[in-house]
N, C-alpha and C. Protein backbone atom coordinates (compact mmCIF):
# COMPACT_ATOMS: atom_id res chain seq x y z
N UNK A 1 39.69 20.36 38.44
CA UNK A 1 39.92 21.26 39.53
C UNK A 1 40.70 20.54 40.62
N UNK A 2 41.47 21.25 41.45
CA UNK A 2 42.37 20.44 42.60
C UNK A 2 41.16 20.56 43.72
N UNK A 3 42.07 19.54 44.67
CA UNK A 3 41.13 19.19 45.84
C UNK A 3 40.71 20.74 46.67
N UNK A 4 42.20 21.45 46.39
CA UNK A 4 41.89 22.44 47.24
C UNK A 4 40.94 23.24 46.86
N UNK A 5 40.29 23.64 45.90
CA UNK A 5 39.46 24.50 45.25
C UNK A 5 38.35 23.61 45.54
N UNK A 6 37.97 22.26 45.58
CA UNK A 6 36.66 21.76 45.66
C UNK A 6 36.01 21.54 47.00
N UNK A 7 34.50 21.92 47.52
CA UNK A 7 33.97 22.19 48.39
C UNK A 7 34.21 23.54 49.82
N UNK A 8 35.09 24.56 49.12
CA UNK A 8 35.05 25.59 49.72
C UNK A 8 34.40 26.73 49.67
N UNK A 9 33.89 26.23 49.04
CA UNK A 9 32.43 27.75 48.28
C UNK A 9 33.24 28.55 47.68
N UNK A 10 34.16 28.55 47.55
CA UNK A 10 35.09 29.83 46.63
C UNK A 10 34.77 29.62 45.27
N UNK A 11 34.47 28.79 44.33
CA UNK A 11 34.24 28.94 43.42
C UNK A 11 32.94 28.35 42.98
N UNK A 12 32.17 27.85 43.87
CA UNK A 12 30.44 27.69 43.47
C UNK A 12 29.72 28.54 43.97
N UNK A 13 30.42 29.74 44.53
CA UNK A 13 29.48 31.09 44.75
C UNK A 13 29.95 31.91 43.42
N UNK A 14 31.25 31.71 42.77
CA UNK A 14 31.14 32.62 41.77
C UNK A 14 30.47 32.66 40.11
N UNK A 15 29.55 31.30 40.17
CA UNK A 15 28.56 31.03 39.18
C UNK A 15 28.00 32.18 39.67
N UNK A 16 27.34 32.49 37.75
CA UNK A 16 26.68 33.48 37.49
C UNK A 16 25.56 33.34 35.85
N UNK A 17 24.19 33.52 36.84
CA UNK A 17 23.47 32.92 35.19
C UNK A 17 22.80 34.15 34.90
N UNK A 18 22.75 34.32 33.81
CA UNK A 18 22.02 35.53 33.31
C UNK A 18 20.51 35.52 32.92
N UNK A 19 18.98 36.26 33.25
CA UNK A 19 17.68 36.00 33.45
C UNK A 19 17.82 35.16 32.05
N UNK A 20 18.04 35.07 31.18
CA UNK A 20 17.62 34.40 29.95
C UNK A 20 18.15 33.52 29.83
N UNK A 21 19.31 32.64 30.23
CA UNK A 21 19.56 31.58 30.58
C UNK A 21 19.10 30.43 31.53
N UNK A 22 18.74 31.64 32.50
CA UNK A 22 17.54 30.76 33.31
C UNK A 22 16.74 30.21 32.50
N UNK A 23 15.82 31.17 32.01
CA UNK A 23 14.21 30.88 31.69
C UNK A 23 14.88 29.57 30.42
N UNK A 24 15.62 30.03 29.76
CA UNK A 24 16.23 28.76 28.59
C UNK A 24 16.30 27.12 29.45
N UNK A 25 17.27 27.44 30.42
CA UNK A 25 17.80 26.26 31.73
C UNK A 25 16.05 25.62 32.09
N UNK A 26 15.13 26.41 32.46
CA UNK A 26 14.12 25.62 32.99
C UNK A 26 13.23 25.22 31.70
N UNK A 27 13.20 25.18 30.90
CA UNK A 27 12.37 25.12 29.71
C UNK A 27 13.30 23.75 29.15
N UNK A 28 14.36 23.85 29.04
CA UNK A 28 14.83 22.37 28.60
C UNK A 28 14.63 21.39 29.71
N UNK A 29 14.36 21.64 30.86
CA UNK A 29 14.00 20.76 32.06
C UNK A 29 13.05 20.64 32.11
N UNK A 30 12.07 21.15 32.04
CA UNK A 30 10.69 20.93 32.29
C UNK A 30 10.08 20.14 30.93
N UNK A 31 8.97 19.26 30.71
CA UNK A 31 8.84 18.59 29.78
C UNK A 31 7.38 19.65 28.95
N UNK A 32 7.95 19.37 27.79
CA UNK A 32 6.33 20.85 27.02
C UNK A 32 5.45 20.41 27.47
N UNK A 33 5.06 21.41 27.71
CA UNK A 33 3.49 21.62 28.42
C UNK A 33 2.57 21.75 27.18
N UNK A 34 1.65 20.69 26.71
CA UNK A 34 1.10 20.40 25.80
C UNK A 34 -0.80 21.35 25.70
N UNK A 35 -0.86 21.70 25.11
CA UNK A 35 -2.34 22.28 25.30
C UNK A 35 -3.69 21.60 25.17
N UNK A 36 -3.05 20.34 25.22
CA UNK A 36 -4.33 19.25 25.42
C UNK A 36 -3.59 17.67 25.63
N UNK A 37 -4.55 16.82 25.45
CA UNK A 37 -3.88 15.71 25.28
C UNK A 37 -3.46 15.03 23.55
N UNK A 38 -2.46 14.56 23.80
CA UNK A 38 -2.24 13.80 22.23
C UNK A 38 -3.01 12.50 21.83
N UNK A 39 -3.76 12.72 20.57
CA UNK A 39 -5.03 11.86 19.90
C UNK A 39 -4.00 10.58 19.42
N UNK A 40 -4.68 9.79 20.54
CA UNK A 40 -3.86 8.02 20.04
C UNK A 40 -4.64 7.73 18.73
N UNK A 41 -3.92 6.83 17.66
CA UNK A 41 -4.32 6.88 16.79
C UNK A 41 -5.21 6.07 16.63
N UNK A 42 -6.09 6.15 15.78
CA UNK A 42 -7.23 4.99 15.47
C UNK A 42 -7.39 3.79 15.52
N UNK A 43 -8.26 2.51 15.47
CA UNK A 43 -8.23 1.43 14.53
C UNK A 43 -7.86 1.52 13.25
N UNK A 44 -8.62 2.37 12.67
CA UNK A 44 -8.65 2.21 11.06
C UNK A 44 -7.24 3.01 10.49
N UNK A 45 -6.62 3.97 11.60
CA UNK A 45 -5.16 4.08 11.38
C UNK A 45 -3.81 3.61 11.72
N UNK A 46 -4.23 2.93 12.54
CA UNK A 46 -3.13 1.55 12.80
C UNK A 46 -3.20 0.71 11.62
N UNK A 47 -4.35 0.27 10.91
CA UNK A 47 -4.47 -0.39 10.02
C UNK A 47 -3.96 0.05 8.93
N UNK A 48 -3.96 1.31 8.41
CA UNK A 48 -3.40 1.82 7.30
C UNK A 48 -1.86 1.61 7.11
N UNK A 49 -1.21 2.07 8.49
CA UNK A 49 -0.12 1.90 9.14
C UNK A 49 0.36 0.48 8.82
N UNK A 50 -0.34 -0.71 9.36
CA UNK A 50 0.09 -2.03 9.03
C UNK A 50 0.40 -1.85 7.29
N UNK A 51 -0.87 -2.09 6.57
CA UNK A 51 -1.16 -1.52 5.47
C UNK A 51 -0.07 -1.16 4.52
N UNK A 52 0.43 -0.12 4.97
CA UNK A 52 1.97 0.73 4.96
C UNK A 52 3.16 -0.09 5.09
N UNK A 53 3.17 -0.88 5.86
CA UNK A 53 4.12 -1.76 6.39
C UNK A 53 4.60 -2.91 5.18
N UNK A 54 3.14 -3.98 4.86
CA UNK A 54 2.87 -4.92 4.73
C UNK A 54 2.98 -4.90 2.82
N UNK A 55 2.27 -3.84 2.25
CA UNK A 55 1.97 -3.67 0.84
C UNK A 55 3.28 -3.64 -0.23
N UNK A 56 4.04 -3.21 0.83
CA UNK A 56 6.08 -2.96 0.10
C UNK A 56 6.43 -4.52 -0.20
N UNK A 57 5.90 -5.43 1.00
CA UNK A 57 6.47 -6.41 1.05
C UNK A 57 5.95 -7.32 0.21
N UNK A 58 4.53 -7.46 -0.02
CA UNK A 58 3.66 -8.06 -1.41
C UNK A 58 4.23 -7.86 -3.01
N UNK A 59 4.55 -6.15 -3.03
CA UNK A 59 5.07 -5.93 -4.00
C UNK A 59 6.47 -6.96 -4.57
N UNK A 60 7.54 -6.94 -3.39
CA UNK A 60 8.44 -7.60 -3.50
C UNK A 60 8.34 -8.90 -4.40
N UNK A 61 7.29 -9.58 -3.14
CA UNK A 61 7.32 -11.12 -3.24
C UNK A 61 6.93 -10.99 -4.82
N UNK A 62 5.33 -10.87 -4.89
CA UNK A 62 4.89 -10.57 -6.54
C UNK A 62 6.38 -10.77 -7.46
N UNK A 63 6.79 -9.87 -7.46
CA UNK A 63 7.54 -8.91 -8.46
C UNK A 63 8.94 -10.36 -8.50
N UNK A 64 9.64 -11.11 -7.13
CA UNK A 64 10.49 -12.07 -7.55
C UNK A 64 9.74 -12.63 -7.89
N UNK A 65 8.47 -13.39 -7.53
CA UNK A 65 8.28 -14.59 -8.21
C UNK A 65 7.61 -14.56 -9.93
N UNK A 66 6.94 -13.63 -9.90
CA UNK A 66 7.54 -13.16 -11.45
C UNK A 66 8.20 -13.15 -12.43
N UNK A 67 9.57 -12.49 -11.82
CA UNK A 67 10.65 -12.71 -12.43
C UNK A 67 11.15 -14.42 -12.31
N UNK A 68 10.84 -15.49 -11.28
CA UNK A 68 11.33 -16.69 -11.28
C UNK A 68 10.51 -17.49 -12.37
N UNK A 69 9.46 -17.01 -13.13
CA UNK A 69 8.19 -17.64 -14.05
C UNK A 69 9.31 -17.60 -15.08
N UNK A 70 9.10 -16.13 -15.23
CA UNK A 70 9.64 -15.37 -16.62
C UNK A 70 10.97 -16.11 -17.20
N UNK A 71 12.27 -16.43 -15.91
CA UNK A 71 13.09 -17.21 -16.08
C UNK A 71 12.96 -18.93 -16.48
N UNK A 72 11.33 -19.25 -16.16
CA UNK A 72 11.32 -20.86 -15.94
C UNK A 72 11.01 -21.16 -17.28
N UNK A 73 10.74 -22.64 -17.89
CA UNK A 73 9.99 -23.53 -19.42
C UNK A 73 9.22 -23.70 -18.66
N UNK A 74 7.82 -23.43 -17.99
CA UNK A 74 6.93 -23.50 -17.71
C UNK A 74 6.06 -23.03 -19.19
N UNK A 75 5.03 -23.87 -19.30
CA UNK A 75 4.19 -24.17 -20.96
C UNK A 75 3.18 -22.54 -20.44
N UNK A 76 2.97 -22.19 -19.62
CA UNK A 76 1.91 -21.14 -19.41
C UNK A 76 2.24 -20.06 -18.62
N UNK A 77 3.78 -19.92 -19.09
CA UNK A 77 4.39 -18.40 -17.90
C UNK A 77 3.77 -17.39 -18.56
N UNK A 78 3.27 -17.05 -19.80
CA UNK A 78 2.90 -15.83 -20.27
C UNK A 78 1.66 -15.55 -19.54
N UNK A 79 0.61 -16.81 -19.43
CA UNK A 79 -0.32 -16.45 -18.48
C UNK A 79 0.23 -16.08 -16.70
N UNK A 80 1.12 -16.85 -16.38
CA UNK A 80 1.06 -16.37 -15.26
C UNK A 80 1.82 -15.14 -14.77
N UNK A 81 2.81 -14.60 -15.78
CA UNK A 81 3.35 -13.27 -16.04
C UNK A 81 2.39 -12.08 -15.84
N UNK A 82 1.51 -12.49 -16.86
CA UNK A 82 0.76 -11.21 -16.85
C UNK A 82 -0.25 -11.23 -15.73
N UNK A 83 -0.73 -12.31 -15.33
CA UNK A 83 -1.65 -12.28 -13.76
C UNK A 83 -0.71 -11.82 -12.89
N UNK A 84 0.53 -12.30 -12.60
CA UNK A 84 1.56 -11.16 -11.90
C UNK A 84 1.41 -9.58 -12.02
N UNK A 85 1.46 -9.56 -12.92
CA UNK A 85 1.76 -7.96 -13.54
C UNK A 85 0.26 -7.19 -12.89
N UNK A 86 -1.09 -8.01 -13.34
CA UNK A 86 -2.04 -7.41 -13.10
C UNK A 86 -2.47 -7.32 -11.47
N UNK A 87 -1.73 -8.24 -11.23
CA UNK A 87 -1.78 -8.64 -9.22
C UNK A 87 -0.76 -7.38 -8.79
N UNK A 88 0.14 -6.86 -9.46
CA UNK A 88 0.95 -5.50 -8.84
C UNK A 88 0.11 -4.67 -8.75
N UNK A 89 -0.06 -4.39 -10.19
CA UNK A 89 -1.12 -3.28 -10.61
C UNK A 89 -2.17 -3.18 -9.42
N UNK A 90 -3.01 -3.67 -9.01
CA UNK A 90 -3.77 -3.38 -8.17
C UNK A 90 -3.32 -3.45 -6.58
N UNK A 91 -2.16 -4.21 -6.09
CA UNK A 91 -1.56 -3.62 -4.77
C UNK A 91 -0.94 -2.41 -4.77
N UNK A 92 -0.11 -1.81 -6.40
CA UNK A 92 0.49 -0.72 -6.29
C UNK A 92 -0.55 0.57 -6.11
N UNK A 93 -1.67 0.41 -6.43
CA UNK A 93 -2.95 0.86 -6.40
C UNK A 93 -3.66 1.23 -5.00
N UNK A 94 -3.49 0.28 -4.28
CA UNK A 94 -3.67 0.56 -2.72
C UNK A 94 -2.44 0.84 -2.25
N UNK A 95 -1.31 0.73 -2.74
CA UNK A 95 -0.35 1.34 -1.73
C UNK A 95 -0.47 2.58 -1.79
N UNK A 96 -0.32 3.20 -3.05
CA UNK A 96 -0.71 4.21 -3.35
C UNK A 96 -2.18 5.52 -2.69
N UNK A 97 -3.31 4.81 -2.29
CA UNK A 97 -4.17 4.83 -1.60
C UNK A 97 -3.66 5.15 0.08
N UNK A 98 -3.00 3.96 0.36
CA UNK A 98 -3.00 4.19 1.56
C UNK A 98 -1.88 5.26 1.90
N UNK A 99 -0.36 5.75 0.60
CA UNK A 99 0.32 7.07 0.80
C UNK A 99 -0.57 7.93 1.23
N UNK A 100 -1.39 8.17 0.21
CA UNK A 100 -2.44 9.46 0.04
C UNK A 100 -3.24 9.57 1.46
N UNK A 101 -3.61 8.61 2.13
CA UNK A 101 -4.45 8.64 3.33
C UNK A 101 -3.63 8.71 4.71
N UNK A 102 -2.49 8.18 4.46
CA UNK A 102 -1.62 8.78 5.80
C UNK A 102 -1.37 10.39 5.29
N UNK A 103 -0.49 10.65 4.34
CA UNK A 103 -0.50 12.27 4.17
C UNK A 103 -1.37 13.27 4.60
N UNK A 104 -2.51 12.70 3.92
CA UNK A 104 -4.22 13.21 4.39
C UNK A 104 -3.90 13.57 6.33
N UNK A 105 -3.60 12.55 6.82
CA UNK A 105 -3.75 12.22 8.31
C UNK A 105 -2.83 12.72 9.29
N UNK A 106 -1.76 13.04 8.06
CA UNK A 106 -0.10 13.76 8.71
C UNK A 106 0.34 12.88 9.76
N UNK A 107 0.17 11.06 9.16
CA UNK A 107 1.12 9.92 10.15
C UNK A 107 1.98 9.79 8.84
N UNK A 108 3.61 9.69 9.96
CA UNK A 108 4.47 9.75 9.06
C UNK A 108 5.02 8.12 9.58
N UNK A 109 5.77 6.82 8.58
CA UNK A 109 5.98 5.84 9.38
C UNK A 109 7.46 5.62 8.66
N UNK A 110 8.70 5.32 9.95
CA UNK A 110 9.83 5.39 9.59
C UNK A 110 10.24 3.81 10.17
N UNK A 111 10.84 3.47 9.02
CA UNK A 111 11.60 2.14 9.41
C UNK A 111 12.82 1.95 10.75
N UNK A 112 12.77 1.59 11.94
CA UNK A 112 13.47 1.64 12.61
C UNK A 112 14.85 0.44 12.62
N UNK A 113 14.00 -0.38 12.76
CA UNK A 113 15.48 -1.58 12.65
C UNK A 113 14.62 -2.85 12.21
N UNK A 114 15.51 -3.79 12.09
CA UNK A 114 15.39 -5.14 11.51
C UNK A 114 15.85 -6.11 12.83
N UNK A 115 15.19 -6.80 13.42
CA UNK A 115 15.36 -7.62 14.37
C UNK A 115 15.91 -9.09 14.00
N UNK A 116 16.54 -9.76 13.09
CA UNK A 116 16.92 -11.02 12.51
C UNK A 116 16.99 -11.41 13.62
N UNK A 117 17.60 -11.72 15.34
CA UNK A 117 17.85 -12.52 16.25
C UNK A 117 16.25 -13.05 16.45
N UNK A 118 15.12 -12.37 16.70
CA UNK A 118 13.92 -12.61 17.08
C UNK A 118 12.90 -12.61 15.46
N UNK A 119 13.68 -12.30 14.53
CA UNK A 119 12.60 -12.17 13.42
C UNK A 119 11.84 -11.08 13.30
N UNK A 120 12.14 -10.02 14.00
CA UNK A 120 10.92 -8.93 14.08
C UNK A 120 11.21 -7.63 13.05
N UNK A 121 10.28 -6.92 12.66
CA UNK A 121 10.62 -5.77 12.27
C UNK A 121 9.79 -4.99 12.88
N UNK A 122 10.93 -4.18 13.27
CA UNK A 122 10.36 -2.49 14.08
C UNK A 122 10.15 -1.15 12.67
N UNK A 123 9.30 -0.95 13.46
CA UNK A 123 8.50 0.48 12.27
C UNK A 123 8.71 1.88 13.40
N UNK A 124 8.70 3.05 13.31
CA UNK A 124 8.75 4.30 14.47
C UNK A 124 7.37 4.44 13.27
N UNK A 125 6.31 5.22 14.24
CA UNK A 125 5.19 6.02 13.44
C UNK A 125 4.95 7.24 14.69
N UNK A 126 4.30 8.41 13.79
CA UNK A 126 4.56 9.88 14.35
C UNK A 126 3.05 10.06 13.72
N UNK A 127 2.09 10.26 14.86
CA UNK A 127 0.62 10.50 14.20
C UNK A 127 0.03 11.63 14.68
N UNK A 128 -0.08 12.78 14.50
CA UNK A 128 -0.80 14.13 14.93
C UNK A 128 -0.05 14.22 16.62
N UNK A 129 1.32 14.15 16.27
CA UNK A 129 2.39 14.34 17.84
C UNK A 129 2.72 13.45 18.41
N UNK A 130 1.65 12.30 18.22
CA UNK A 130 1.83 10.89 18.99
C UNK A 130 2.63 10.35 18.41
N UNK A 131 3.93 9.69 19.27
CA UNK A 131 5.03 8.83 18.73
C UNK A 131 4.65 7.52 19.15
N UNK A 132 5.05 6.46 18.47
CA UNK A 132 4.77 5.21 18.87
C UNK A 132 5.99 4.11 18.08
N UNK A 133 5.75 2.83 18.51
CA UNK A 133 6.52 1.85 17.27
C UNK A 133 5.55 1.15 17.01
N UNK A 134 5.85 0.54 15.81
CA UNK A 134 4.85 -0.50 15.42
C UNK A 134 5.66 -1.88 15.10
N UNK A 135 5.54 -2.75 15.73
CA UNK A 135 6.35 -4.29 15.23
C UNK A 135 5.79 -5.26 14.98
N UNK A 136 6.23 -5.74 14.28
CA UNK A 136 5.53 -7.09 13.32
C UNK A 136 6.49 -8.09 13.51
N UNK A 137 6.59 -9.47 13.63
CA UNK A 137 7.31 -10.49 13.92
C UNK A 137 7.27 -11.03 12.07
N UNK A 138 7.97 -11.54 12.05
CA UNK A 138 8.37 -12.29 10.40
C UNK A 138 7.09 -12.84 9.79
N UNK A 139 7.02 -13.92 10.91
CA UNK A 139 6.25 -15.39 10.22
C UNK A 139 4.87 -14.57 10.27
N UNK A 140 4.62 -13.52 11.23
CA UNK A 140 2.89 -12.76 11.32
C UNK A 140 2.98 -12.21 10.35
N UNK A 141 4.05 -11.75 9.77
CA UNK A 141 3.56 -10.85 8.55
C UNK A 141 4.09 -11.32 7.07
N UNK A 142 4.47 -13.24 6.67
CA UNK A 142 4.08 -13.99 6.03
C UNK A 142 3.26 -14.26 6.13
N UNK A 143 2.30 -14.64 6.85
CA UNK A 143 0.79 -15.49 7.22
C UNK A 143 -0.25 -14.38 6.63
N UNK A 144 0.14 -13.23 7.14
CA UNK A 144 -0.79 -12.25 6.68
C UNK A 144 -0.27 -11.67 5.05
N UNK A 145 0.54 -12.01 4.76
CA UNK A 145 0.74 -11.76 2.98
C UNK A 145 -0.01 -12.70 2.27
N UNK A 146 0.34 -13.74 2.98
CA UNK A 146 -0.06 -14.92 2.10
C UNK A 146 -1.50 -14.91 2.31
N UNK A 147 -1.79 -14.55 3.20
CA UNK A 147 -3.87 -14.34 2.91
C UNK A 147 -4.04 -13.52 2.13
N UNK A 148 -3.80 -11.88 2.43
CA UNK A 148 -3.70 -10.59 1.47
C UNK A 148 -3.72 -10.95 -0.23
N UNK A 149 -2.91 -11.96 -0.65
CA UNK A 149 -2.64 -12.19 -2.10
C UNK A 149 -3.61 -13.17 -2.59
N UNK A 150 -4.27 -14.48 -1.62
CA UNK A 150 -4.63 -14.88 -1.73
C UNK A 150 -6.77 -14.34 -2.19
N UNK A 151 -6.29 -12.99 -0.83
CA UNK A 151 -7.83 -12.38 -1.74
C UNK A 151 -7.44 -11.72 -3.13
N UNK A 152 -6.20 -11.30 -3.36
CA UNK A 152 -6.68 -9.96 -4.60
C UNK A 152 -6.44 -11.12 -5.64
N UNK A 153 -5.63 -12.52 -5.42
CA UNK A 153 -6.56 -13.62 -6.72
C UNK A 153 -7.64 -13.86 -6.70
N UNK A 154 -8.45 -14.05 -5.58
CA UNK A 154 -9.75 -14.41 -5.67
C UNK A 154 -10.70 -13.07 -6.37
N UNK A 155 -10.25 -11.69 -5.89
CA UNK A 155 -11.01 -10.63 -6.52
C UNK A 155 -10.78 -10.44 -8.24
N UNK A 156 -9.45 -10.83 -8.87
CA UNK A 156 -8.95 -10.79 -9.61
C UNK A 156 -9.56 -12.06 -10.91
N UNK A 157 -10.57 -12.96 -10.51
CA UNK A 157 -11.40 -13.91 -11.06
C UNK A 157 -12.40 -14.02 -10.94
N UNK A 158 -13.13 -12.64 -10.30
CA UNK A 158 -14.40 -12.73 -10.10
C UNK A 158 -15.06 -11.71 -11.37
């Protein structure tokens, strides 16, 4: 617009909104008006959530070092092949578990980004409306694999 047209009221009196544009106009401004408060999620569903996070990444490890046996002359890879195999089998088992129990719970958890400068990985999770992130730093969630595997051998010889 030229200078001359701006601040003479000649053309910001000739806006014109129609009642349903209003009510549209204040409804995207105003933030939803919720009919209660939103249920933060649990202990025991944060945990599932980790759970969720953490069980993809067991699978992984398992599954290369597996395949690095299978490739090696190691005198006893057939044994340790198949303790592999049977060590999936039962994380794919709880991952599985813990699908079924977020579905159950209607938390949905979406991978957001990969942090390589700091090591972190960001998770988005969406739990009965409640949005949140969930992040895990690298080496916390090696430390915590490497315990995790370390029980389902110990359960796995009992």
């Amino acid at each position: 617009m030229s200078k001359k047209l701006e601040g003479n009221g000649r053309w910001e009196s000739s806006r014109m909104m129609l009642p349903e544009h209003r009510e549209q106009y204040l409804e995207r401004r105003e933030p939803p008006k919720a009919s209660g408060p939103v249920p933060v999620p649990s202990k025991e569903e944060l945990e599932l959530i980790r759970d969720y996070v953490l069980l993809p990444m067991m699978l992984t490890i398992v599954d290369k070092n597996c395949k690095e046996i299978e490739l090696s002359f190691y005198s006893m890879k057939q044994l340790f092949m198949k303790a592999s195999r049977v060590l999936m089998g039962h994380i794919h088992n709880d991952l599985t578990a813990v699908r079924k129990a977020l579905k159950e719970r209607n938390i949905r958890v979406f991978l957001e980004e990969s942090d390589s400068e700091h090591g972190a990985i960001h998770y988005k999770f969406v739990c009965r409306g409640y949005e949140d992130r969930f992040s895990m730093i690298r080496d916390a969630a090696r430390a915590e694999i490497s315990v995790r595997i370390a029980k389902y051998i110990s359960t796995m010889f009992k």
